[in-house]
C-alpha atoms as a PDB file:
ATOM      1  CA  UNK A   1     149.976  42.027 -49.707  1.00  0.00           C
ATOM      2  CA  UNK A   2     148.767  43.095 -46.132  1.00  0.00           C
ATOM      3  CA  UNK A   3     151.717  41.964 -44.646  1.00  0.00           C
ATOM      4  CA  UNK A   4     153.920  44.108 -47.285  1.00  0.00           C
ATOM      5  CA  UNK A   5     151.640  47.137 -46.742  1.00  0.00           C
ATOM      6  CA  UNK A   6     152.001  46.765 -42.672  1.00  0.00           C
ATOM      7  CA  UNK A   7     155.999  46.210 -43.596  1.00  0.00           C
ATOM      8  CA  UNK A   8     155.758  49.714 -45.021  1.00  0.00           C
ATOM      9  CA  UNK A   9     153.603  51.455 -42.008  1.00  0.00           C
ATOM     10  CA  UNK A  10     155.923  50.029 -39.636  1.00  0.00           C
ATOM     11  CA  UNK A  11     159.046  51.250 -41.480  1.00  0.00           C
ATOM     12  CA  UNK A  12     157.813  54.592 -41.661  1.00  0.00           C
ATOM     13  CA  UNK A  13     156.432  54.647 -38.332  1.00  0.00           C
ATOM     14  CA  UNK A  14     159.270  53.619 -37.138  1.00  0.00           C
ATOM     15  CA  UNK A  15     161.935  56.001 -38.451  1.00  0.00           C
ATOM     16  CA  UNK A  16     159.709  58.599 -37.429  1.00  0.00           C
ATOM     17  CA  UNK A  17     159.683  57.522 -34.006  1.00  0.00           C
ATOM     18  CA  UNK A  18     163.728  57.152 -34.107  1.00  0.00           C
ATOM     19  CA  UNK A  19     164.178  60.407 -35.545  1.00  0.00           C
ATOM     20  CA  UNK A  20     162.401  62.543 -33.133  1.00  0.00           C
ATOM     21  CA  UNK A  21     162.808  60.141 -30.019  1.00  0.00           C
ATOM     22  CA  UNK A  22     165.871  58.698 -28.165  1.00  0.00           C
ATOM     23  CA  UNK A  23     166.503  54.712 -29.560  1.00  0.00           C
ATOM     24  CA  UNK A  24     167.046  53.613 -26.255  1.00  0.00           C
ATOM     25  CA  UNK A  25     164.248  54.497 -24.736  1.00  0.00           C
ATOM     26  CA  UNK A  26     162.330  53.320 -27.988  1.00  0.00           C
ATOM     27  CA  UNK A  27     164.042  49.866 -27.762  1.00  0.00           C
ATOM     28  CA  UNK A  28     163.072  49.617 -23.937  1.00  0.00           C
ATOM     29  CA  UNK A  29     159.355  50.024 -25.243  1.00  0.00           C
ATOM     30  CA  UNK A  30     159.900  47.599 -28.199  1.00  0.00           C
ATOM     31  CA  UNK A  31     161.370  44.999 -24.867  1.00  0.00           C
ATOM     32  CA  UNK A  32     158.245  45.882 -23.124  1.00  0.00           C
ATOM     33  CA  UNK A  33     156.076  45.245 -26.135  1.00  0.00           C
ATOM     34  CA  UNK A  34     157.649  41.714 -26.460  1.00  0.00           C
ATOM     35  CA  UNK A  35     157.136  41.164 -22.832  1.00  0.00           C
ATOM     36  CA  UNK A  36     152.948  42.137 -22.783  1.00  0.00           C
ATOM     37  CA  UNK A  37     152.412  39.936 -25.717  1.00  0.00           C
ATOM     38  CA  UNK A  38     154.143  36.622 -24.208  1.00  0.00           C
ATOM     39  CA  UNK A  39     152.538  37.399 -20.656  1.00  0.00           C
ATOM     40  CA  UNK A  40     149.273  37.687 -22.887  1.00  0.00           C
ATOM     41  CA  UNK A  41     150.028  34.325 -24.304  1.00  0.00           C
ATOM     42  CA  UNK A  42     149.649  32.485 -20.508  1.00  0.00           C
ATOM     43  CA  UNK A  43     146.115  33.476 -19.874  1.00  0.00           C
ATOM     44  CA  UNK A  44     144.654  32.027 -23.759  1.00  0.00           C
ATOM     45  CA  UNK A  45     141.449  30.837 -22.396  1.00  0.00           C
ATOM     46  CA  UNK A  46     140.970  26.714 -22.099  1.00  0.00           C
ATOM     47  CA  UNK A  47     137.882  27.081 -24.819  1.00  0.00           C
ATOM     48  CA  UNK A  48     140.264  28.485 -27.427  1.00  0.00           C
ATOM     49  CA  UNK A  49     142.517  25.682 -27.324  1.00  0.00           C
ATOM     50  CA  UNK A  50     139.282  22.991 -27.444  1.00  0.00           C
ATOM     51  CA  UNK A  51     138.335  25.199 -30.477  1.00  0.00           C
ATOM     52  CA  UNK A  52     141.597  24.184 -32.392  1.00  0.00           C
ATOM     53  CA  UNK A  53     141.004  20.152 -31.211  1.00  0.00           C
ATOM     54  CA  UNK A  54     137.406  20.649 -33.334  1.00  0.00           C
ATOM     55  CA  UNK A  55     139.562  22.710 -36.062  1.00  0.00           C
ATOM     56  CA  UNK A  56     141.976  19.744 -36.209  1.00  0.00           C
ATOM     57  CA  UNK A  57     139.597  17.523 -36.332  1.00  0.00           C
ATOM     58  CA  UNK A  58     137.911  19.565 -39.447  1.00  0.00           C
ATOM     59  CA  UNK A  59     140.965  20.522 -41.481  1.00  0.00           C
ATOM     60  CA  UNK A  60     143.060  17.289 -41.310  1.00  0.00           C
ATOM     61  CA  UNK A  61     145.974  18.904 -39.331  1.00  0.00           C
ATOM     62  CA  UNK A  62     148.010  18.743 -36.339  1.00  0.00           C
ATOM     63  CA  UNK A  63     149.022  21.324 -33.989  1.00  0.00           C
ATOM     64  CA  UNK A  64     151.662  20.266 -31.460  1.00  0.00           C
ATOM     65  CA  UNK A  65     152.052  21.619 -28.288  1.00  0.00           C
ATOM     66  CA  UNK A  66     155.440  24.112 -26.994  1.00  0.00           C
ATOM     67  CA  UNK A  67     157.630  20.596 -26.270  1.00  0.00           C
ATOM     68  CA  UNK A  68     156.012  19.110 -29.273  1.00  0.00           C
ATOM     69  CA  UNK A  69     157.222  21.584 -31.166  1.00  0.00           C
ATOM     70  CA  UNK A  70     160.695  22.557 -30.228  1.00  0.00           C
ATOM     71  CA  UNK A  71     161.487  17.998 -29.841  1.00  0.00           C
ATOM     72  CA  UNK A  72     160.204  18.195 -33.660  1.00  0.00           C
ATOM     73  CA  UNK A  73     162.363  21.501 -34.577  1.00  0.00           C
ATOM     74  CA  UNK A  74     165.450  19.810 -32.326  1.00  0.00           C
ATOM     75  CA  UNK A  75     165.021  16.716 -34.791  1.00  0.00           C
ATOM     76  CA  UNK A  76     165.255  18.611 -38.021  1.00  0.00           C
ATOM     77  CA  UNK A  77     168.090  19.994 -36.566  1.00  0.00           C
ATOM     78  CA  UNK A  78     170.158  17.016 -35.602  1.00  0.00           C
ATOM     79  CA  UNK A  79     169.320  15.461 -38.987  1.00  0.00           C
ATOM     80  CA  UNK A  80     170.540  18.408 -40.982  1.00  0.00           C
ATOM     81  CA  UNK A  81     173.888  18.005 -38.936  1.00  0.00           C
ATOM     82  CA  UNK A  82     174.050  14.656 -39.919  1.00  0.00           C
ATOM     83  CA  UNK A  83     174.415  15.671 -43.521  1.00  0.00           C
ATOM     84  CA  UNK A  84     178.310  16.707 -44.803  1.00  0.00           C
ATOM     85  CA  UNK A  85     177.595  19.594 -46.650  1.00  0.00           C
ATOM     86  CA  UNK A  86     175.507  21.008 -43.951  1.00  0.00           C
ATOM     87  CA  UNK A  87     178.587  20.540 -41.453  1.00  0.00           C
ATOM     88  CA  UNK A  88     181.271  21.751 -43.648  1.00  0.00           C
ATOM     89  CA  UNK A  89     178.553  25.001 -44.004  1.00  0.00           C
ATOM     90  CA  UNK A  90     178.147  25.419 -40.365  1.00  0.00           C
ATOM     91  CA  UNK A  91     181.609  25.452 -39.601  1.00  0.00           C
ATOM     92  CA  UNK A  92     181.913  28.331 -42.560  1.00  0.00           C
ATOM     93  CA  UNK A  93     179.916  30.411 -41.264  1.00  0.00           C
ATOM     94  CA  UNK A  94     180.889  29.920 -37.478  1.00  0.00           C
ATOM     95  CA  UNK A  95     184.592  30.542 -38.256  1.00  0.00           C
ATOM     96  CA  UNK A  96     183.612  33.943 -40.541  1.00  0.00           C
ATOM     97  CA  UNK A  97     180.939  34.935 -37.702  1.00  0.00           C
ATOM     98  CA  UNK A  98     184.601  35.101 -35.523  1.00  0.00           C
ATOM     99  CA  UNK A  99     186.692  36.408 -37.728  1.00  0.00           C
ATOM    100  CA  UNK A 100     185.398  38.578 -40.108  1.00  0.00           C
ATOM    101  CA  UNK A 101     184.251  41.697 -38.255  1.00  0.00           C
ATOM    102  CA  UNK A 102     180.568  43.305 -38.938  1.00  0.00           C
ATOM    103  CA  UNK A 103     180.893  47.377 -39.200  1.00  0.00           C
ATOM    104  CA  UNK A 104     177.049  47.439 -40.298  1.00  0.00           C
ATOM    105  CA  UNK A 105     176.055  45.930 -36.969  1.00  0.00           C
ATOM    106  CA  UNK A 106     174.568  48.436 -34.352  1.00  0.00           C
ATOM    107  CA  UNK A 107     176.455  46.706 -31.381  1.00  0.00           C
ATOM    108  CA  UNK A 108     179.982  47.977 -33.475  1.00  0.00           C
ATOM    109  CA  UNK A 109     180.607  50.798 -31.537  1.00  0.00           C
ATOM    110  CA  UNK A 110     179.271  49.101 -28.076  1.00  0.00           C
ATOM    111  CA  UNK A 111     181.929  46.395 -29.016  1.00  0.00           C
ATOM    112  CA  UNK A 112     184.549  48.914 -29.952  1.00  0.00           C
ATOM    113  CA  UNK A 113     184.426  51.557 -27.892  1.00  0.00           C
ATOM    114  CA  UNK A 114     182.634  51.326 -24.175  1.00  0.00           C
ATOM    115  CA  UNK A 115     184.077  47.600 -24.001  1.00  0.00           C
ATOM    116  CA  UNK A 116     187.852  48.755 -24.461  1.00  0.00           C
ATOM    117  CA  UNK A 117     187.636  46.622 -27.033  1.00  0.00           C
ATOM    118  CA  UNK A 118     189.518  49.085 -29.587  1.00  0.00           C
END
């Protein structure tokens, strides 16, 4: 429910925002945004992560480190492409991703126009 409520705020918020300011600039601040939080994310202090070891340890569960992580995702991954089906629907949706042009996306007219792609 919170995170449908915030879904709202930030909706709202944000067409405000759009309306009255210029999207690129607004996008360069969203990029900037993005940037401060993953910069944040190197300096997590050393205690917080020996906090989640004793919540581990408490709860039952595992929490895998970055390479843990993405090895485990990578796994899924390459087992999913093992399956047929999953194959034959990859290849649908790469061959309609090139052929079947998007109008709704907001690259269109950077595609189209700009690019001398038209």
């Amino acid at each position: 429910m919170v995170a449908g409520i915030a879904a709202i705020i930030g909706g709202l918020s944000a067409a405000c925002i759009l309306e009255k300011g210029n999207p690129f600039i607004i996008y360069q601040i969203y990029g900037v945004c993005g940037l401060f939080v993953s910069v944040a994310a190197l300096f997590i202090p050393k205690r917080l992560e020996e906090d989640q070891e004793t919540i581990e340890g408490q709860l039952g569960v595992t929490v895998r480190s970055l390479s843990d992580e993405m090895k485990h995702n990578f796994d899924i991954i390459y087992n999913c492409l093992k399956i047929k089906e999953m194959n034959h629907s990859l290849s649908f949706f790469t061959l309609i991703g090139f052929t079947v042009p998007r109008f709704d996306d907001f690259l269109y007219y950077y595609k189209t126009g700009p690019a001398g792609f038209s």
